[in-house]
N, C-alpha and C. Protein backbone atom coordinates (compact mmCIF):
# COMPACT_ATOMS: atom_id res chain seq x y z
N UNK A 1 -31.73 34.42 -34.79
CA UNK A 1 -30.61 34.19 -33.91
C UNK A 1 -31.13 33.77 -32.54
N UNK A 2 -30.34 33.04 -32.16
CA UNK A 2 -31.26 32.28 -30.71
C UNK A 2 -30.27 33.10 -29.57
N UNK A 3 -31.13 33.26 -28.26
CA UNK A 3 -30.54 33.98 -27.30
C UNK A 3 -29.79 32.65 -26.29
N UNK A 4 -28.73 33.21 -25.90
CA UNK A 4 -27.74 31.91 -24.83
C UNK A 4 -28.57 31.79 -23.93
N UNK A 5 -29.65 32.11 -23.22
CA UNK A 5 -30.32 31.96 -22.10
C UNK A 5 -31.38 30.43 -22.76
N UNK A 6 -32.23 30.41 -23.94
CA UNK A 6 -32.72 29.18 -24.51
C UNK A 6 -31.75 28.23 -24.50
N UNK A 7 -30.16 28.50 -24.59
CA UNK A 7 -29.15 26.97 -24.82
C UNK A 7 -28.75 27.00 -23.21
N UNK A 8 -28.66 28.00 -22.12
CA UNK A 8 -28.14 27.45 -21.29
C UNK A 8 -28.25 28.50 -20.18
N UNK A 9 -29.22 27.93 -19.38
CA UNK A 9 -29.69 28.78 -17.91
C UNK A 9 -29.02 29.64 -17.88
N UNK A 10 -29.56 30.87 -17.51
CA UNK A 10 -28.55 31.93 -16.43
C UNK A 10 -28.08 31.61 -15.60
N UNK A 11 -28.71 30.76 -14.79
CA UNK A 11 -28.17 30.10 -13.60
C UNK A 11 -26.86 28.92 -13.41
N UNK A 12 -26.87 28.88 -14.81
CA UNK A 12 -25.44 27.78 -15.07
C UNK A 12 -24.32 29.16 -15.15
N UNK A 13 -23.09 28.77 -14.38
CA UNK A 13 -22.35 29.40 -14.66
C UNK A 13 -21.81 29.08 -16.63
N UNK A 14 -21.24 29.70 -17.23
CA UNK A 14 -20.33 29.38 -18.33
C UNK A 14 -19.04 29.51 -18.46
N UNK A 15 -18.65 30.12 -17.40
CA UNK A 15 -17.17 29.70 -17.25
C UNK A 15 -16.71 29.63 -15.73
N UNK A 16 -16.96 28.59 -15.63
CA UNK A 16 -16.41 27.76 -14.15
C UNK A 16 -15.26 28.08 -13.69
N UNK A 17 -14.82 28.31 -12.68
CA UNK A 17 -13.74 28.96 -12.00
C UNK A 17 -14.10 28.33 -10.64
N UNK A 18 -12.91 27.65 -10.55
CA UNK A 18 -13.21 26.87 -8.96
C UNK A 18 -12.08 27.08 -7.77
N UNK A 19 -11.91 27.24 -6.73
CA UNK A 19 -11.25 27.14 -5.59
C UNK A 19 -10.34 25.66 -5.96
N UNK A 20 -9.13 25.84 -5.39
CA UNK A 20 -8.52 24.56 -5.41
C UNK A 20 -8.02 24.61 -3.84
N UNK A 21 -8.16 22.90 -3.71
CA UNK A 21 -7.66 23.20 -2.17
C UNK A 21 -6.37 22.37 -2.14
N UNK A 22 -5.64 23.49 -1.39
CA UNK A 22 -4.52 22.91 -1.05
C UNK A 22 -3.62 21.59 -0.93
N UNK A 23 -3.04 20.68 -0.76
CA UNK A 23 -2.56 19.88 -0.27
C UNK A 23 -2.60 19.62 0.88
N UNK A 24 -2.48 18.56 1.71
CA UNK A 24 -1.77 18.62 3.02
C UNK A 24 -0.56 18.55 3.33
N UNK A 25 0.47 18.04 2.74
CA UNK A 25 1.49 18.56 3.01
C UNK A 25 2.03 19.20 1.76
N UNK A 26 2.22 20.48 1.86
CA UNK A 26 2.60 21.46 1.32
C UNK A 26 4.31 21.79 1.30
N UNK A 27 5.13 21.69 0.50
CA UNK A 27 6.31 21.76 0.41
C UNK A 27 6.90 23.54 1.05
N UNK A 28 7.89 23.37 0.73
CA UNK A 28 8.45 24.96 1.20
C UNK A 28 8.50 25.87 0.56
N UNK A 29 8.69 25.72 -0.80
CA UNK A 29 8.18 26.64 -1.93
C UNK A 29 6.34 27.67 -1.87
N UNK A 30 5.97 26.33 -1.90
CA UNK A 30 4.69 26.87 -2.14
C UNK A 30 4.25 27.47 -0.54
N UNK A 31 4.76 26.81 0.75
CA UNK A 31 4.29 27.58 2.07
C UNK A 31 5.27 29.46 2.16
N UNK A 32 5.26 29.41 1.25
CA UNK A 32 6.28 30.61 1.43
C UNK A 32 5.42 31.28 0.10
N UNK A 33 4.74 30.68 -0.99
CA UNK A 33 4.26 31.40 -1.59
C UNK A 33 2.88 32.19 -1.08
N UNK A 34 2.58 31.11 -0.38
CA UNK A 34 1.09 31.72 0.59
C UNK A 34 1.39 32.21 1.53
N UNK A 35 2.48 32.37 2.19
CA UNK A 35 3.07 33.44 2.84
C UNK A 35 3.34 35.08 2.46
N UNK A 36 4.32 34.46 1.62
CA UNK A 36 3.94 36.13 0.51
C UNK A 36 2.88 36.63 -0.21
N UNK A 37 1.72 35.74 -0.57
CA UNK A 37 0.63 36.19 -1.24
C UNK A 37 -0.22 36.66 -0.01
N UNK A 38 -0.33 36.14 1.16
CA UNK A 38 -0.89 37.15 2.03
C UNK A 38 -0.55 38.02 2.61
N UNK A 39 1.07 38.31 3.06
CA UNK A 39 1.66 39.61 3.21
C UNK A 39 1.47 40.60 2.12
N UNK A 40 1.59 40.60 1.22
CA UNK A 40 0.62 41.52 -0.24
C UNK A 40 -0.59 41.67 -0.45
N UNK A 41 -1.42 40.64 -0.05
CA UNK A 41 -2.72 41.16 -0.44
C UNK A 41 -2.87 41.01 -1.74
N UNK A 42 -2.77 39.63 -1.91
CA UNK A 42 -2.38 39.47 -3.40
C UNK A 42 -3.24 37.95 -3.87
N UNK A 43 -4.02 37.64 -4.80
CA UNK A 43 -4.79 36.83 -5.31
C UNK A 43 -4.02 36.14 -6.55
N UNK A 44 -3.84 35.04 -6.41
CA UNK A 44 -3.56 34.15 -7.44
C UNK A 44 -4.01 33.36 -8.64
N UNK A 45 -4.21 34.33 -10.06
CA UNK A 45 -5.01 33.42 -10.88
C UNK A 45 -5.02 32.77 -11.57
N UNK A 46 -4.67 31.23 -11.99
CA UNK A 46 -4.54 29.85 -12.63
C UNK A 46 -5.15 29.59 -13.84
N UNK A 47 -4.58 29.78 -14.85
CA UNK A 47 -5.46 28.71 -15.81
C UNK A 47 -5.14 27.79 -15.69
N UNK A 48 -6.37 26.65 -16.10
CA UNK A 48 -6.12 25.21 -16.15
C UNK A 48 -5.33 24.40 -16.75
N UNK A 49 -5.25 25.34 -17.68
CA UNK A 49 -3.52 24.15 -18.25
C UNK A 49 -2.52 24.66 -17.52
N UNK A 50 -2.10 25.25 -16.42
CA UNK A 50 -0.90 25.50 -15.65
C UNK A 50 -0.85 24.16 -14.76
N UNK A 51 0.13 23.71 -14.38
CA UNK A 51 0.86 22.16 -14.06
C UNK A 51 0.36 22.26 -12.31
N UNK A 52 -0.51 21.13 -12.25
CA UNK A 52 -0.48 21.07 -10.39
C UNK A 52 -0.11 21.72 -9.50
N UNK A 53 1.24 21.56 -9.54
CA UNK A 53 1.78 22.48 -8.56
C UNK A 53 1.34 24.17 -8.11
N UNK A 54 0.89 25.29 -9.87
CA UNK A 54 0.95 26.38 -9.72
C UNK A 54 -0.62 26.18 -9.44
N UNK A 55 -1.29 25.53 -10.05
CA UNK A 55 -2.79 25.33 -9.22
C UNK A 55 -2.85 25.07 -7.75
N UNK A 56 -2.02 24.51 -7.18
CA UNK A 56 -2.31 24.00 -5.89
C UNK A 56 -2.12 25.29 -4.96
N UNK A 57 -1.15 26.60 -5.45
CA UNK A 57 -1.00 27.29 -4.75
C UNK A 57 -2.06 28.73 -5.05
N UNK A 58 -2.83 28.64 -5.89
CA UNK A 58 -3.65 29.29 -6.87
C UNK A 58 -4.95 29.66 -6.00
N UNK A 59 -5.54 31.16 -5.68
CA UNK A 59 -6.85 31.03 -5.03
C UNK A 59 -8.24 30.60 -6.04
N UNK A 60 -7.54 30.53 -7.43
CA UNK A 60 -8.66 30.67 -8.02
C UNK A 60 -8.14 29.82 -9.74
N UNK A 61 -8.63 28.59 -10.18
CA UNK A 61 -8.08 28.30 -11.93
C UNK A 61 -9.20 28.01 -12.08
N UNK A 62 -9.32 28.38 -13.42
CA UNK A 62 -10.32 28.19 -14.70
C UNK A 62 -10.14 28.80 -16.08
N UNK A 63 -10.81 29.18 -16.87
CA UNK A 63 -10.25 29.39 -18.33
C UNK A 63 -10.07 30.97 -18.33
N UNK A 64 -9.44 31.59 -19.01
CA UNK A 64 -8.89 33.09 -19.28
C UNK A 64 -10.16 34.16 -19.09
N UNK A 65 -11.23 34.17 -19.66
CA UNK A 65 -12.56 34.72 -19.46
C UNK A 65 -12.95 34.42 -17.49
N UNK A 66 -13.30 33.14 -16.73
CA UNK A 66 -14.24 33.07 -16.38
C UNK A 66 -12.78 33.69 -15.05
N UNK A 67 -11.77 33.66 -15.30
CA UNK A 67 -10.50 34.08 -14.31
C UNK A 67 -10.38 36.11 -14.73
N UNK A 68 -10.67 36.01 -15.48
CA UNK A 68 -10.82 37.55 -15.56
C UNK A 68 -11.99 38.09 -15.04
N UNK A 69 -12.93 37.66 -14.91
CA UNK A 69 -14.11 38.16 -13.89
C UNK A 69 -13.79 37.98 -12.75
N UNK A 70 -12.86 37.19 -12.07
CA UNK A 70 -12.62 36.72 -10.77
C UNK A 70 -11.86 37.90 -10.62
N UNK A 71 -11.10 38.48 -11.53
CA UNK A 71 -10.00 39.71 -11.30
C UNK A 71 -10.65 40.68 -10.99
N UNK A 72 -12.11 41.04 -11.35
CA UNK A 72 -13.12 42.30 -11.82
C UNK A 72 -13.55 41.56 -10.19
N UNK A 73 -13.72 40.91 -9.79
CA UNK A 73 -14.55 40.57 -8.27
C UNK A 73 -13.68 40.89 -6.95
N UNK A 74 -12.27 40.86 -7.13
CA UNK A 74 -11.37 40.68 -5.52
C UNK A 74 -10.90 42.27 -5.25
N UNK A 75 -10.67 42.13 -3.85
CA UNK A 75 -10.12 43.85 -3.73
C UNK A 75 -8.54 43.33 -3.31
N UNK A 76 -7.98 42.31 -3.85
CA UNK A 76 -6.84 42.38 -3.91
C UNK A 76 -6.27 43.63 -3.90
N UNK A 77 -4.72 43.64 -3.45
CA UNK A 77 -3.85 44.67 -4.36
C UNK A 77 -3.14 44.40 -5.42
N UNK A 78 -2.61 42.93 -5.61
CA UNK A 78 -1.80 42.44 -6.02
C UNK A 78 -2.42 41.38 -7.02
N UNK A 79 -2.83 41.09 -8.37
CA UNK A 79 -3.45 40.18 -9.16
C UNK A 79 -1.79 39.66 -9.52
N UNK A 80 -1.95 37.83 -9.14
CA UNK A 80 -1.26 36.90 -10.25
C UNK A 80 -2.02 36.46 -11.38
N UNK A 81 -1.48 36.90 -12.45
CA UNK A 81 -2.51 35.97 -13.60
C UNK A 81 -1.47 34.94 -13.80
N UNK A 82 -1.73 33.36 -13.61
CA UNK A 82 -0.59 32.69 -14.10
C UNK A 82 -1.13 31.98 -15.98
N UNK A 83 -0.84 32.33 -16.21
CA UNK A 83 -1.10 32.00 -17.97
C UNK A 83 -0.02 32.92 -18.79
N UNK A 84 -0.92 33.06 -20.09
CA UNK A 84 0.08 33.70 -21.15
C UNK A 84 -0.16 35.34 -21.26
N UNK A 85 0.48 36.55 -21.26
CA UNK A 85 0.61 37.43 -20.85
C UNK A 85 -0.80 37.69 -21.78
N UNK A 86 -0.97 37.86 -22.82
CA UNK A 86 -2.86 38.23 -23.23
C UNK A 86 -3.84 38.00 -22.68
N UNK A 87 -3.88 36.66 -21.63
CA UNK A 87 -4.70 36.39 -20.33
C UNK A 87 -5.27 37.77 -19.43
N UNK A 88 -4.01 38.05 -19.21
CA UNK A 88 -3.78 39.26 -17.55
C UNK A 88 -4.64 40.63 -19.08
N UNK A 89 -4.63 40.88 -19.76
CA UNK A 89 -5.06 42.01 -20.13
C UNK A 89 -6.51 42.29 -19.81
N UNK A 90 -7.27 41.57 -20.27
CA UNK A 90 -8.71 41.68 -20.10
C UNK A 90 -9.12 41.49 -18.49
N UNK A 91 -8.00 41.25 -17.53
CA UNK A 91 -8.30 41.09 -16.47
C UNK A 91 -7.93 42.73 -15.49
N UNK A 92 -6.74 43.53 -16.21
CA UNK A 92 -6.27 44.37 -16.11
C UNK A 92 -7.20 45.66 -16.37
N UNK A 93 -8.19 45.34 -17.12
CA UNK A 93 -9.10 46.21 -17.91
C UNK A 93 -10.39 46.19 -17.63
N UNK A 94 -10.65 44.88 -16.67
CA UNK A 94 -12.06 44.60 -15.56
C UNK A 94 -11.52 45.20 -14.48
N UNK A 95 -10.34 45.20 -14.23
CA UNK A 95 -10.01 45.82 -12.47
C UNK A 95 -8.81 46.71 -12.78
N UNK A 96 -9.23 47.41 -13.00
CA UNK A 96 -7.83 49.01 -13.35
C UNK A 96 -6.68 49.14 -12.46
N UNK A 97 -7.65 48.82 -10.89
CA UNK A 97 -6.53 49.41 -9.86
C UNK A 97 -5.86 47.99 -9.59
């Protein structure tokens, strides 16, 4: 059995999770969502098949795994998982509180 470190650096991430940046002009919906996500204390997490828009307002999209470590990393209070409700579990179960 071959070890993942021979197919692919430690140093490579394997599940990419990237910052998205904003727009410049930002509609009223979404300036009100980053309004409320920082009055909460609250982190927003995207998978990549969620539509532009919920990415654009998103601190964080990438695939269900590499967004559930991002959950296990923030001292949020407030986790958005935006995906399909089996997403948020394993993210729920890296960060309890």
């Amino acid at each position: 059995m071959r070890n993942v470190a021979e197919i692919q650096p430690a140093t490579v991430d394997r599940f990419p999770v990237w910052k998205p940046k904003p727009p410049a002009n930002a509609d009223a919906l979404s300036r009100e969502i980053r309004a409320l996500k920082q009055k909460l204390n609250a982190v927003i997490l995207a998978h990549n098949y969620q539509v532009p828009e919920i990415q654009d307002v998103a601190d964080y999209v990438g695939d269900s795994l590499g967004l559930s470590q991002q959950a296990a990393k923030t001292d949020a209070e407030v986790i958005v998982f935006c995906g399909v409700h089996f997403m948020a579990e394993p993210a729920k179960g890296l960060n309890p509180h």
